[in-house]
Protein backbone atom coordinates (compact mmCIF):
# COMPACT_ATOMS: atom_id res chain seq x y z
CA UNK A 1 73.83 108.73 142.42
CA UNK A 2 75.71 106.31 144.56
CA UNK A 3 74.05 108.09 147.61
CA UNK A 4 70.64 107.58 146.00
CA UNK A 5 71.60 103.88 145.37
CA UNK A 6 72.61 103.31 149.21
CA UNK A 7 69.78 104.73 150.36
CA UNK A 8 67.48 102.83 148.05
CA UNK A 9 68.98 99.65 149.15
CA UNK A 10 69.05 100.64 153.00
CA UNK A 11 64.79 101.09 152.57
CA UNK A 12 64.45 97.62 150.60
CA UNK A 13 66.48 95.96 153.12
CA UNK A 14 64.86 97.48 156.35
CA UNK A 15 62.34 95.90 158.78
CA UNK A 16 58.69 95.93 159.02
CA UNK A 17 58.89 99.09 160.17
CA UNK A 18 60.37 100.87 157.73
CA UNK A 19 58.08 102.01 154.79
CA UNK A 20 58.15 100.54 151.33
CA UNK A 21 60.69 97.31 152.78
CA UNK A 22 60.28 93.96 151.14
CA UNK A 23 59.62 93.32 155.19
CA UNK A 24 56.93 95.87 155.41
CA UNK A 25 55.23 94.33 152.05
CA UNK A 26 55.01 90.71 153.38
CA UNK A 27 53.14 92.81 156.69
CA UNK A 28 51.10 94.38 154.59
CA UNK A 29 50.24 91.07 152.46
CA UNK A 30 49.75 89.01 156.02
CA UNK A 31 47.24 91.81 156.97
CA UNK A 32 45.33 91.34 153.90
CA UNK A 33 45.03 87.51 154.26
CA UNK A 34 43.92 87.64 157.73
CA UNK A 35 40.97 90.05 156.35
CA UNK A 36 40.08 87.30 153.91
CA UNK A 37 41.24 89.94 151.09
CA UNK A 38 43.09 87.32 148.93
CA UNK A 39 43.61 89.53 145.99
CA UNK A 40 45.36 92.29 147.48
CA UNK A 41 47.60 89.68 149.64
CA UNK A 42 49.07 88.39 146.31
CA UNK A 43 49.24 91.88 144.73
CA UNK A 44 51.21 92.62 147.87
CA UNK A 45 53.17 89.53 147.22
CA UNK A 46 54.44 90.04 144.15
CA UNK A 47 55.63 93.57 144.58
CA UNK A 48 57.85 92.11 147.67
CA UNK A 49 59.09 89.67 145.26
CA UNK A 50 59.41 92.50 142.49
CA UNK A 51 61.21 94.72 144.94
CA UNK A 52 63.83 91.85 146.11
CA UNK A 53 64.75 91.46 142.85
CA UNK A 54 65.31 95.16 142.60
CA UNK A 55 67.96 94.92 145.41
CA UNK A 56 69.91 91.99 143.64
CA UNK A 57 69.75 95.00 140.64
CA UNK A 58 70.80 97.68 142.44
CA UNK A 59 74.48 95.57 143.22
CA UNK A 60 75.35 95.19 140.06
CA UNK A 61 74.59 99.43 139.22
CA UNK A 62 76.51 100.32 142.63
CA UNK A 63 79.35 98.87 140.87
CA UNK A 64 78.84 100.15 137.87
CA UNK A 65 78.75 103.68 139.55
CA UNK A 66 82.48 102.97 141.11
CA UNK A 67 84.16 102.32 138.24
CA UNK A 68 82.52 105.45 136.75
CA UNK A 69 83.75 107.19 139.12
CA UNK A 70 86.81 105.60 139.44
CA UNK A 71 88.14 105.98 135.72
CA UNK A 72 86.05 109.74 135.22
CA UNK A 73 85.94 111.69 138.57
CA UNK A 74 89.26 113.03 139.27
CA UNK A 75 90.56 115.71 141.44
CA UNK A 76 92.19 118.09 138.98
CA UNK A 77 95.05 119.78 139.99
């Protein structure tokens, strides 16, 4: 799960390129404006803003995960 979580946060946090980005949203939006497609461009918009927000999330449940794992997964001898 931490894996998962990493990874997660590694795409949120990635550039333009990178699919799915908070980056690649506000592209995506800017593309839409320059059409003249308004609607979409704030759709697009919020979801970057939505999927920020999931980052600042995803902190708190990475360290929620170590101590999990800190005070459950042991090596048994």
């Amino acid at each position: 799960m931490i894996e998962r979580r990493d990874k997660l946060a590694q795409r949120i946090s990635g550039g333009a390129d990178v699919k799915g980005s908070v980056a690649w949203l506000k592209a995506r939006a800017a593309k839409q404006k320059a059409k003249g497609h308004e609607k979409a461009a704030a759709r697009l918009e919020k979801r970057a803003e939505r999927r920020s927000e999931r980052l600042k999330q995803l902190g708190t449940v990475k360290t929620k995960l170590e101590t999990f794992k800190s005070e459950h997964c042991q090596v048994v001898k």
